[in-house]
Protein backbone atom coordinates (compact mmCIF):
# COMPACT_ATOMS: atom_id res chain seq x y z
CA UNK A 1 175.09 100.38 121.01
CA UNK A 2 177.81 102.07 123.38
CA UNK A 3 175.46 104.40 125.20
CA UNK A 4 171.69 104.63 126.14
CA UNK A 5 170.02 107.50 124.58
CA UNK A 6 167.78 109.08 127.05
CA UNK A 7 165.96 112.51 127.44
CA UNK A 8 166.71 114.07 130.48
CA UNK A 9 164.49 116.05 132.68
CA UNK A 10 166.78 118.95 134.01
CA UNK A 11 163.54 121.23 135.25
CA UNK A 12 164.94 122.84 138.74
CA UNK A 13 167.40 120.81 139.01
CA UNK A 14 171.23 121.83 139.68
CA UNK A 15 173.98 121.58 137.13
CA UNK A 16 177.45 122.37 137.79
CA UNK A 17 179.64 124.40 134.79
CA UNK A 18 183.83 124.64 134.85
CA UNK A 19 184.90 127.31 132.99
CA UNK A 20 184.06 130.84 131.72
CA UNK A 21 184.77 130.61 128.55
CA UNK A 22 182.50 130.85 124.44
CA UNK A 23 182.06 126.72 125.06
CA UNK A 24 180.81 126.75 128.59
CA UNK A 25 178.47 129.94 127.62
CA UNK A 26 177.09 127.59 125.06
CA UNK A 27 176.37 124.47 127.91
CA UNK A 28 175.13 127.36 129.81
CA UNK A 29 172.68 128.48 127.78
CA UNK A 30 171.38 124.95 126.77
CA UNK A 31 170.79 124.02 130.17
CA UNK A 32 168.69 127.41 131.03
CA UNK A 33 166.72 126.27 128.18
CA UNK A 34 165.70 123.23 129.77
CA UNK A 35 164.78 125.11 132.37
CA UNK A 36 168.11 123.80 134.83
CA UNK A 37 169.57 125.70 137.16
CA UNK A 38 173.39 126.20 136.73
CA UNK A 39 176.15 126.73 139.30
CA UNK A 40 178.72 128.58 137.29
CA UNK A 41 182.51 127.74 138.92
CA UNK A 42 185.21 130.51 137.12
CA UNK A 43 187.94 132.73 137.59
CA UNK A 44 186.82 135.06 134.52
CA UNK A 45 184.10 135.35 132.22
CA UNK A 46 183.24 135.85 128.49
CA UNK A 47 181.13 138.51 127.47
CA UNK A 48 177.76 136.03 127.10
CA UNK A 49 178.28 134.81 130.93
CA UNK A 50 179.20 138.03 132.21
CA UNK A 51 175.76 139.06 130.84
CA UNK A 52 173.64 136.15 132.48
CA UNK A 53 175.85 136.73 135.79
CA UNK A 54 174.41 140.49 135.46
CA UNK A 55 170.92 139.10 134.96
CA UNK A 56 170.98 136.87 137.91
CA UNK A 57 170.20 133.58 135.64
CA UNK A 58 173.09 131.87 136.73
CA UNK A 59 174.87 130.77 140.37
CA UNK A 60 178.42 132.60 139.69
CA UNK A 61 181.35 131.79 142.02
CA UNK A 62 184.44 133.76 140.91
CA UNK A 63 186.79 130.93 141.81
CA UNK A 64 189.33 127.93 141.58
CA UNK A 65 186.72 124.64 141.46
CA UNK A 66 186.43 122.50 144.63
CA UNK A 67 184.39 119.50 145.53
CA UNK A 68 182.07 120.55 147.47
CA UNK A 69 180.78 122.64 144.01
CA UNK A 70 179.66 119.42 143.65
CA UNK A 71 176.86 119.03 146.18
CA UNK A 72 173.60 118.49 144.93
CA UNK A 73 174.13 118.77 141.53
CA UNK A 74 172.58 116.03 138.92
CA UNK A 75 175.11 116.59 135.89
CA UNK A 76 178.75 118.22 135.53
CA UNK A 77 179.74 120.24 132.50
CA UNK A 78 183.53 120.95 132.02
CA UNK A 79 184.50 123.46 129.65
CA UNK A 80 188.14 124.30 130.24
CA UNK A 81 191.43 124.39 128.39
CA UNK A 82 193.42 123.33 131.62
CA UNK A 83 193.62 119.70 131.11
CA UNK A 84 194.72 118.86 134.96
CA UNK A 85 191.34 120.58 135.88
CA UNK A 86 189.46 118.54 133.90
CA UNK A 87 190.91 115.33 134.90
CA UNK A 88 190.43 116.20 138.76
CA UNK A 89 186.90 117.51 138.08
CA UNK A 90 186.04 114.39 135.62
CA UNK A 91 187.52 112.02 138.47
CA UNK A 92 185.99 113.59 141.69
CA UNK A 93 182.17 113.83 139.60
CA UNK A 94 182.68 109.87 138.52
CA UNK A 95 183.58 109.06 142.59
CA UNK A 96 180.85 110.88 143.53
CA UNK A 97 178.09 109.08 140.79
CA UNK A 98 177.55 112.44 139.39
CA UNK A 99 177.22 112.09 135.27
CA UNK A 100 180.12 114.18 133.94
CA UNK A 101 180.87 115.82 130.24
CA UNK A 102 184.17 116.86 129.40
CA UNK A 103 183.63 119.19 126.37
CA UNK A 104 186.15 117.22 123.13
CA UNK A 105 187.59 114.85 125.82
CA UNK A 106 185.70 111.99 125.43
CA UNK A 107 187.70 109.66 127.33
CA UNK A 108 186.80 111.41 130.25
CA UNK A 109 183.08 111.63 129.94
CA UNK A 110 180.28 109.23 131.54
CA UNK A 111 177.80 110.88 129.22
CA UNK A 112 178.48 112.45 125.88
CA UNK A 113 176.32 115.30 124.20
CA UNK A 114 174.69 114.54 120.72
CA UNK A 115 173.70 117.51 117.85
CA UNK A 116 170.29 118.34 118.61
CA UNK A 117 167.28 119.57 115.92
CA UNK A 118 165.54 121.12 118.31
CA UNK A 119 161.90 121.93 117.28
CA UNK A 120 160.51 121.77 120.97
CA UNK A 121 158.56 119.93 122.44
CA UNK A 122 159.41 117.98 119.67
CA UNK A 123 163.60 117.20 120.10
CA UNK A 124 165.77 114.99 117.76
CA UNK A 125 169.28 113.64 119.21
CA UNK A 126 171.99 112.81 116.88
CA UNK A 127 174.90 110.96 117.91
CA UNK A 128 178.09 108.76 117.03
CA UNK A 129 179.28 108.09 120.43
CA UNK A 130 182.29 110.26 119.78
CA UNK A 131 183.89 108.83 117.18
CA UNK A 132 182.70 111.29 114.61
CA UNK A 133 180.90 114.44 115.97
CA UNK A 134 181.39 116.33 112.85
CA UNK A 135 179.26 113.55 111.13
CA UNK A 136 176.58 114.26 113.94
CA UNK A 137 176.80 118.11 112.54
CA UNK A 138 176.19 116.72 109.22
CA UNK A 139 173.67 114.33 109.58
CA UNK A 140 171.92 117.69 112.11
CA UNK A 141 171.98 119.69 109.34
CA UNK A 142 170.30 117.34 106.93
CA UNK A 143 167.25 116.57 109.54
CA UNK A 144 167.09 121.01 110.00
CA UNK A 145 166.34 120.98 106.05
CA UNK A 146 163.09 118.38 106.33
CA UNK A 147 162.25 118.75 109.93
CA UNK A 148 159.62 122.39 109.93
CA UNK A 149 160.24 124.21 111.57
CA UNK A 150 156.78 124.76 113.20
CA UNK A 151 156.68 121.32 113.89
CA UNK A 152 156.97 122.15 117.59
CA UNK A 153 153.50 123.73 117.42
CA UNK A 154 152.13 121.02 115.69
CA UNK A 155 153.01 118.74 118.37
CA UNK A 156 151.78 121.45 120.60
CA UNK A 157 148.17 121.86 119.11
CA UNK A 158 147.86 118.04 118.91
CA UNK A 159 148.54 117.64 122.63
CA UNK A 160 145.88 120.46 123.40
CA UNK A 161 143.19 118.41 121.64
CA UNK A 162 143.93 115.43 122.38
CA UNK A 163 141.02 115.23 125.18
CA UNK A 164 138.93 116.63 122.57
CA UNK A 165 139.54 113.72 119.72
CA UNK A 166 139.21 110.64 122.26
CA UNK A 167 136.10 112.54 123.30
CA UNK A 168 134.52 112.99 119.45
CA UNK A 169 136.49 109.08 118.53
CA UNK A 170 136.16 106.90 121.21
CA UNK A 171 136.91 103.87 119.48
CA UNK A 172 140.88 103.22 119.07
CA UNK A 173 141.22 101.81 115.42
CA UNK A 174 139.55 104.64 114.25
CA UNK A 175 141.22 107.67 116.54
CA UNK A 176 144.82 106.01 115.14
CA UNK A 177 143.58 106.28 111.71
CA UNK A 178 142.42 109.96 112.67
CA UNK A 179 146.33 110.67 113.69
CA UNK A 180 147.27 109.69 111.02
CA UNK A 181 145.24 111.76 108.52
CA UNK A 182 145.96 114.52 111.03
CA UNK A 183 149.60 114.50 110.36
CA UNK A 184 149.56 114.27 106.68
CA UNK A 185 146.34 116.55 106.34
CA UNK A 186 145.26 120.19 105.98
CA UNK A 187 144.84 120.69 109.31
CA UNK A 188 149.01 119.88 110.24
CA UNK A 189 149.56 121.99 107.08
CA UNK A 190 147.56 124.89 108.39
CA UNK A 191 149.26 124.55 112.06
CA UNK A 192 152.92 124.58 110.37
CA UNK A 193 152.02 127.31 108.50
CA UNK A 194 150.86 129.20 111.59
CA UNK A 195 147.09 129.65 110.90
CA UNK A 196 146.27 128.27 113.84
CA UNK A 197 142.55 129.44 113.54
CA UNK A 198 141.87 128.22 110.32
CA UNK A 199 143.54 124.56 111.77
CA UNK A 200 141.16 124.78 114.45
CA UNK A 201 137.90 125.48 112.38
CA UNK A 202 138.78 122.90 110.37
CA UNK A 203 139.76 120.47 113.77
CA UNK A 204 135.92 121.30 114.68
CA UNK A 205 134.36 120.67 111.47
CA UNK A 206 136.13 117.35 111.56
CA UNK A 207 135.52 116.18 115.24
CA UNK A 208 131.64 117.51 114.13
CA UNK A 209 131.58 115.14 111.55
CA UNK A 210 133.19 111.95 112.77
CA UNK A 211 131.31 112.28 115.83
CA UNK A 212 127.88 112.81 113.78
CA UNK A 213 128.87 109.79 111.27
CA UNK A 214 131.02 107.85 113.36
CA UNK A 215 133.76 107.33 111.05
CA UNK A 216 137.00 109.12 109.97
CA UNK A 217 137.23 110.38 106.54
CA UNK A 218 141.02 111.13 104.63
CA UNK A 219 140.61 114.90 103.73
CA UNK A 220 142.48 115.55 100.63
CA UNK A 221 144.57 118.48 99.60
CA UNK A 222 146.40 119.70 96.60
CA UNK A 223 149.83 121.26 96.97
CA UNK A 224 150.96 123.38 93.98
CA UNK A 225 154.87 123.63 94.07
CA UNK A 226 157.24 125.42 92.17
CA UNK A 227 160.05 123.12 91.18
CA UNK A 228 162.45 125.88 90.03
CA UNK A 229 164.22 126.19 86.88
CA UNK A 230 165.91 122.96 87.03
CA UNK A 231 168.56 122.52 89.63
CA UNK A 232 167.44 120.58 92.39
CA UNK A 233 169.56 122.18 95.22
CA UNK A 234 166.97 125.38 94.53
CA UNK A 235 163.76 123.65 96.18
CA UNK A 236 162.82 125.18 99.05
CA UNK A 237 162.13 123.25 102.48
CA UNK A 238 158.85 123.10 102.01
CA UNK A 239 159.03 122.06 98.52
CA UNK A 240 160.66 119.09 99.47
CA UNK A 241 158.56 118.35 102.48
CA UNK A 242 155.30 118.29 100.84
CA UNK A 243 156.91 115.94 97.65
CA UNK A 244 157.76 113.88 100.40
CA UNK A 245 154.49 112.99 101.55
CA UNK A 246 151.99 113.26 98.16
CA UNK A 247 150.22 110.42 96.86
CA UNK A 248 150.29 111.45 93.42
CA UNK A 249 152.21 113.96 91.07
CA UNK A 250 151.01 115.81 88.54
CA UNK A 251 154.22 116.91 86.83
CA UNK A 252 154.98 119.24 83.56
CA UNK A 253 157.75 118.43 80.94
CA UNK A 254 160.16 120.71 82.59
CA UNK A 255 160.65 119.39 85.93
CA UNK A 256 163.39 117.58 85.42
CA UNK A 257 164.46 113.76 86.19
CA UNK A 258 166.62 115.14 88.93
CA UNK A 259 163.67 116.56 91.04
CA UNK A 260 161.18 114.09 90.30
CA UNK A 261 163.81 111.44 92.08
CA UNK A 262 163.17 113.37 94.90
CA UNK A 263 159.14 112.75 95.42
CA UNK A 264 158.07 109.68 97.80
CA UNK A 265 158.84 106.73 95.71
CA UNK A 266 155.89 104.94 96.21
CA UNK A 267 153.77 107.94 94.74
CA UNK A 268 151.66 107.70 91.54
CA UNK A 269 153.19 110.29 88.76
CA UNK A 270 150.97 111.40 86.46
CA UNK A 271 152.64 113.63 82.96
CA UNK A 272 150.52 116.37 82.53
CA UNK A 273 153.32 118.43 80.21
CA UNK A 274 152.43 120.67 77.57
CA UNK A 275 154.78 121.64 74.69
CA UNK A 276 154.36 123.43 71.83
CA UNK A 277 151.52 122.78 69.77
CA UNK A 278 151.47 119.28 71.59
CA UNK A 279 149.18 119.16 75.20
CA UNK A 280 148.89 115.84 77.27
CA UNK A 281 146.25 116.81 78.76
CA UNK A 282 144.33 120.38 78.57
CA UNK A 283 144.53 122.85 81.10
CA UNK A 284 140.57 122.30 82.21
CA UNK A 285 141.55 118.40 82.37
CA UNK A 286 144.20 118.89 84.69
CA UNK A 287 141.74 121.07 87.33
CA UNK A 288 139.47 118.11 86.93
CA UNK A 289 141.80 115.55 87.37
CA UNK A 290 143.39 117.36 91.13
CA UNK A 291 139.70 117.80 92.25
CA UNK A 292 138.70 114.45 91.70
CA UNK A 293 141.88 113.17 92.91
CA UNK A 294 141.50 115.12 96.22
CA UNK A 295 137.59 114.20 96.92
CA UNK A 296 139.18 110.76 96.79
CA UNK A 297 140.99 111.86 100.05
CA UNK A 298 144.51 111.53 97.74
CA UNK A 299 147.45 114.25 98.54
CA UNK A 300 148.49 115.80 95.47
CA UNK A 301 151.24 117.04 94.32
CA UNK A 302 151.04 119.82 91.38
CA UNK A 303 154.73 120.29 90.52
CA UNK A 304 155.51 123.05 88.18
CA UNK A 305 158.41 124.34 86.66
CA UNK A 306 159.82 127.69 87.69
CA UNK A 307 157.17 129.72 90.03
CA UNK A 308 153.32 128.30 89.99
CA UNK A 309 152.54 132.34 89.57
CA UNK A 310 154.72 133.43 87.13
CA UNK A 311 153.64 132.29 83.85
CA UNK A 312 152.17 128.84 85.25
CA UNK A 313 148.64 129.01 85.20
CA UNK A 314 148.92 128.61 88.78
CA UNK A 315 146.14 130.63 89.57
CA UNK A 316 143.57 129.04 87.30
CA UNK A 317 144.49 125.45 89.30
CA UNK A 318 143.73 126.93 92.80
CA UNK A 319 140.64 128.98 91.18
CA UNK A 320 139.47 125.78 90.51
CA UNK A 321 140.13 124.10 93.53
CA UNK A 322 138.13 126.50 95.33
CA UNK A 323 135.20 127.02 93.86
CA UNK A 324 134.80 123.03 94.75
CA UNK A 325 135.69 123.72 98.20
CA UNK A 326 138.93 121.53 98.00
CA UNK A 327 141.88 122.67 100.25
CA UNK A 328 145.21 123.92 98.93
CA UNK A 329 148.80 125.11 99.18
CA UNK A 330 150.99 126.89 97.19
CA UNK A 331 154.68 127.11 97.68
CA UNK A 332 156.72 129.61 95.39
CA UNK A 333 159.55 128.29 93.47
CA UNK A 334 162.26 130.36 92.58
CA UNK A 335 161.04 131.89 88.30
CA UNK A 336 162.87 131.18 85.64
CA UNK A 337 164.37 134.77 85.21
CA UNK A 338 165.85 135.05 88.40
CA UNK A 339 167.18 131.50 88.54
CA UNK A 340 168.60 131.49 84.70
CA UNK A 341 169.74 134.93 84.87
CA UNK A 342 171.60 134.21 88.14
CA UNK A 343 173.28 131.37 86.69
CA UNK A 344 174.42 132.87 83.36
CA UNK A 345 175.92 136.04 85.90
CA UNK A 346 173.60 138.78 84.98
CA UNK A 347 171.49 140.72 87.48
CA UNK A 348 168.48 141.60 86.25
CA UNK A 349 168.58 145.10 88.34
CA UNK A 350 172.43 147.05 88.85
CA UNK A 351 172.75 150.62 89.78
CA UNK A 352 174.44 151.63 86.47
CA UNK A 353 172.24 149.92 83.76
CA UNK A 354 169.06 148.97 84.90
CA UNK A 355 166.25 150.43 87.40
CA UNK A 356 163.27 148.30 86.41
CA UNK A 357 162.82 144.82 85.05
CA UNK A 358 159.64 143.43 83.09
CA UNK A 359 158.56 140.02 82.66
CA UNK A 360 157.00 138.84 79.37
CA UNK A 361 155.90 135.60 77.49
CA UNK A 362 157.03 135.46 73.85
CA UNK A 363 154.45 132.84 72.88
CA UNK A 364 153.01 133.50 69.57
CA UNK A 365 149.07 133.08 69.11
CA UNK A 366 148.42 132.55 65.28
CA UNK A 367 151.84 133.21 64.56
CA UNK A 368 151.46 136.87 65.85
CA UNK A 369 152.72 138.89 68.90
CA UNK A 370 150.49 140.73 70.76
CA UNK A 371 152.49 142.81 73.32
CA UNK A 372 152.98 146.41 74.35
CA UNK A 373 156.38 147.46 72.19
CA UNK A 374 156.79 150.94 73.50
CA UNK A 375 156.73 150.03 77.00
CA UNK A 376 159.72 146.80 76.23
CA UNK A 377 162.03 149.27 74.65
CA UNK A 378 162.38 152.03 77.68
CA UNK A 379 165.90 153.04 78.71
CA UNK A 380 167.59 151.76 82.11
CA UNK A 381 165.03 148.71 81.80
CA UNK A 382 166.08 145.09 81.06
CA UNK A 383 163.51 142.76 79.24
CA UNK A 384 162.99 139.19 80.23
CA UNK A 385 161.18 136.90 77.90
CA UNK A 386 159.62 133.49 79.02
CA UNK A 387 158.77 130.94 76.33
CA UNK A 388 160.37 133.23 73.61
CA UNK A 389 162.65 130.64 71.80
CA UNK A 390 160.66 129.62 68.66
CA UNK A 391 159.18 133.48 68.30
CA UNK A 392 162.83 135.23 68.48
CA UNK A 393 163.11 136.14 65.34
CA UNK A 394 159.75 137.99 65.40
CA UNK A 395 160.84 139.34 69.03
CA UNK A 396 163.89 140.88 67.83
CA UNK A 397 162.52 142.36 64.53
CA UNK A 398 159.38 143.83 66.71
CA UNK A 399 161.70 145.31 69.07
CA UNK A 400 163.89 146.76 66.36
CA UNK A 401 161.05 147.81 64.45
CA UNK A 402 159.66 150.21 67.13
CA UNK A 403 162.77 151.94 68.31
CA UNK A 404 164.87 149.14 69.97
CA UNK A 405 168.59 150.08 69.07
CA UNK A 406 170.12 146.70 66.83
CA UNK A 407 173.17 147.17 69.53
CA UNK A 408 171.64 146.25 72.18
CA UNK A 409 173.14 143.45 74.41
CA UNK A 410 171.14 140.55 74.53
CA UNK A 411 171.61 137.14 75.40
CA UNK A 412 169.60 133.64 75.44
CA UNK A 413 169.96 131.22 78.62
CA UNK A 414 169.41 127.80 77.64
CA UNK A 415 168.51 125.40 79.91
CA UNK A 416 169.43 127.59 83.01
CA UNK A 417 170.52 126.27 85.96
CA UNK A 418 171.27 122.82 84.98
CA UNK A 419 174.35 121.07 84.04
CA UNK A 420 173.60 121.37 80.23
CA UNK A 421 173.26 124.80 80.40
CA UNK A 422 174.48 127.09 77.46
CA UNK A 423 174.49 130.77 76.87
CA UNK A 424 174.57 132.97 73.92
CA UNK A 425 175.00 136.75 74.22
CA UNK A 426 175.02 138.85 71.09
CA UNK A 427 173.78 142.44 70.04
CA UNK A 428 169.77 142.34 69.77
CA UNK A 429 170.09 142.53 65.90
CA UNK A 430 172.15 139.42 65.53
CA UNK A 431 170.88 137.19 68.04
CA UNK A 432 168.23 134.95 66.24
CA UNK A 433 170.86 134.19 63.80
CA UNK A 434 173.70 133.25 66.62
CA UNK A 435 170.51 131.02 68.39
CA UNK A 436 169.49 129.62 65.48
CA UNK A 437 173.11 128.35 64.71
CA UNK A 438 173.47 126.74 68.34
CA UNK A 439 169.90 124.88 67.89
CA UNK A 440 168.89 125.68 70.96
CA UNK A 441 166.31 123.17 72.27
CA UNK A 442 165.24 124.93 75.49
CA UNK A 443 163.69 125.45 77.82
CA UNK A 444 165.31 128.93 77.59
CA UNK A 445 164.79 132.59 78.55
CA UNK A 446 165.68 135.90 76.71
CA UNK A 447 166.96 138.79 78.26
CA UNK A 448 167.67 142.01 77.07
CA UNK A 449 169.12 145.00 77.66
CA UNK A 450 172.85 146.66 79.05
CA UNK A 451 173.04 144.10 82.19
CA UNK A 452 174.08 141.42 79.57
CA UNK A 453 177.14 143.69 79.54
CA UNK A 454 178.12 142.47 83.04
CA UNK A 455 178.33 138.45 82.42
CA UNK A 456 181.99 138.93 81.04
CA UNK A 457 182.59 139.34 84.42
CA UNK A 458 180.28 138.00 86.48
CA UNK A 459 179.81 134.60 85.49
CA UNK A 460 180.39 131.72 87.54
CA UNK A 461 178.09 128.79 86.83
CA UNK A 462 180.23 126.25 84.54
């Protein structure tokens, strides 16, 4: 270890800047954020410290640097293209004991800066000791993408009831265990997702209780996540948060290998897929199965393909939930149209062909489609069919059959998204017959109308 990672406090304290430049705005700014106060030394200014000059934040002298800038100043920032400058101010700050930073000369620093996450009060410092700060940026922006970021009020609302919890858990053993439910519970999920009054009715019912029964119970919770349509890079933050800390996964047969790698390792994965004409385990199994699972104080992890809400079921799961008083979260996931469409290049909505998109399930019950034909086959419309792959040829002949012209551009997206994934356009008459021919396995989606048009040109996805 080359250098000692500390956390500074800065609060009211003077810190000297050399130069007037985007770089030294950007030290600037930092240290008014911790709450420093910043002597400014420079001939001219950019636009940012000519502003902060204006506002009176900063200590501005409109001049060549000289030592005694240095008096009474804790740190030294130089941000400067004059090299000679830099040397003089690095040398005279070092003499003096004053920690210096020479912005991308690190030979001339006594401290260096690391990439910061900042999610205040809460701060993580990433460094390499400045033999690779463009790996600090990358290793930054991988912490930004599983840090919250509301985790500064979590650590906020903790610290406020702190008093409180020692108060209703005096014994230690149990308070830690407390913490620890805390952080991993409804009540942090509530907090990060800004309900902070809901976080703190539910931070008194639990205080109530332990205090009452002198004993800390693990709260469960059920998170119902959209996986996507199959790429992995499509989760969203939260997503990936939540299948980072679940116990156990319920999972359906389309979430792919790819995202299931990505839950905690250690957690218990349950199949729970349906497919056609063959279900693991029934719909009114699987609400049992979460609620018990969460009364045992377990996190779980409902991962769906697609969108939870589109064609998932997802509100019969949380229905469920509910009525037995269990709590929940659900996190969208981006739907199989937009996702599969996106990848095979056609937008579901363009100026020129299509002012309206509808969503439909071609599932078959007793071999028969039940759906509204008139309303599928309007003009400047395009038609998106979910689980329509075995039923196509009935699709296509219904549409036909009640006005749908044969022409129409159509096209089938076969495993969208993923690195498998195939496309077939053809005119709306001739496309069961193309599909058929490919033996398409899906999962796939069907969508219809002039936008198809536009994938000769718009696709990128190979």
């Amino acid at each position: 270890m080359t250098h000692l990672p500390i956390f500074m406090d800065i609060k009211g304290r003077q810190v000297l800047v050399v130069g007037g430049g985007e770089l030294a705005a950007r030290k600037v700014e930092m240290i008014l954020k911790a709450e420093g106060r910043v002597r400014l030394v420079a001939d001219s200014l950019c636009l940012a410290l000519e502003e902060l000059v204006d506002l009176k934040a900063v200590e501005h002298h409109a001049r060549a640097f000289d030592a005694d800038d240095l008096v009474g100043c804790l740190l030294v920032f130089v941000a400067t293209d004059d090299e000679e400058l830099c040397k003089r101010v690095a040398k005279q700050a070092t003499e003096a004991d004053i920690l210096v930073n020479v912005v991308d000369q690190f030979d001339l620093c006594t401290f260096i800066m690391p990439a910061i996450v900042n999610r205040s009060p809460v701060m993580v410092a990433v460094s390499t000791g400045g033999e690779a700060p463009i790996l600090s940026r990358v290793v930054k922006s991988q912490l930004e993408t599983f840090l919250p970021t509301g985790l500064g009020l979590l650590a906020d609302f903790a610290g406020a009831s702190r008093d409180r919890v020692k108060a209703a858990i005096p014994d230690g053993s149990l308070r830690l265990r407390f913490w620890e439910n805390f952080i991993h519970g409804p009540i942090a999920e509530y907090v990060l997702a800004g309900q902070s009054e809901a976080a703190g009715n539910l931070l008194d019912e639990t205080l109530t209780k332990a205090s009452r029964d002198q004993g800390v119970e693990s709260q469960g919770e059920v998170y119902l996540v959209g996986a996507g349509p199959g790429d992995p890079d499509l989760l969203t933050f939260r997503a990936m948060r939540l299948m980072q800390q679940a116990d156990v996964v319920l999972h359906d047969r389309l979430v792919p290998a790819e995202i299931l790698d990505l839950v905690r390792r250690d957690a218990e994965r349950v199949f729970v897929g349906k497919r056609r004409g063959d279900h693991a385990m029934r719909q009114e199994e699987i609400g049992q199965l979460m609620i018990r699972l969460a009364k045992e104080g377990k996190r779980v992890l409902r991962l769906k393909s697609g969108d939870p809400f589109v064609f998932g079921r997802g509100g019969e799961e949380i229905d469920a939930l509910s009525s037995e008083g269990i709590h929940f979260q659900v996190v969208p996931g981006v739907t199989a149209a937009n996702g599969c469409a996106s990848y095979a290049g056609i937008p579901l909505t363009h100026r020129d062909h299509a002012q309206s998109c509808i969503f439909i399930t071609g599932h078959a019950k007793d071999d028969k489609l039940d759906l509204d034909w008139d309303k599928l086959i309007r003009p400047s419309q395009t038609l998106v069919v979910y689980m329509g792959l075995y039923s196509l040829p009935m699709l296509c002949e219904k549409l036909i059959g009640h006005g749908a012209d044969a022409n129409t551009p159509a096209a089938v997206v076969d495993n969208g998204t993923r690195k498998n994934q195939q496309v077939i356009t053809a005119p709306l008459g001739e496309l069961a017959d193309a599909v058929a021919k490919a033996e398409f396995l899906g999962p796939a989606v069907v969508i219809v109308g002039s936008v198809v048009t536009l994938r000769e040109r718009l696709s990128w996805f190979k």
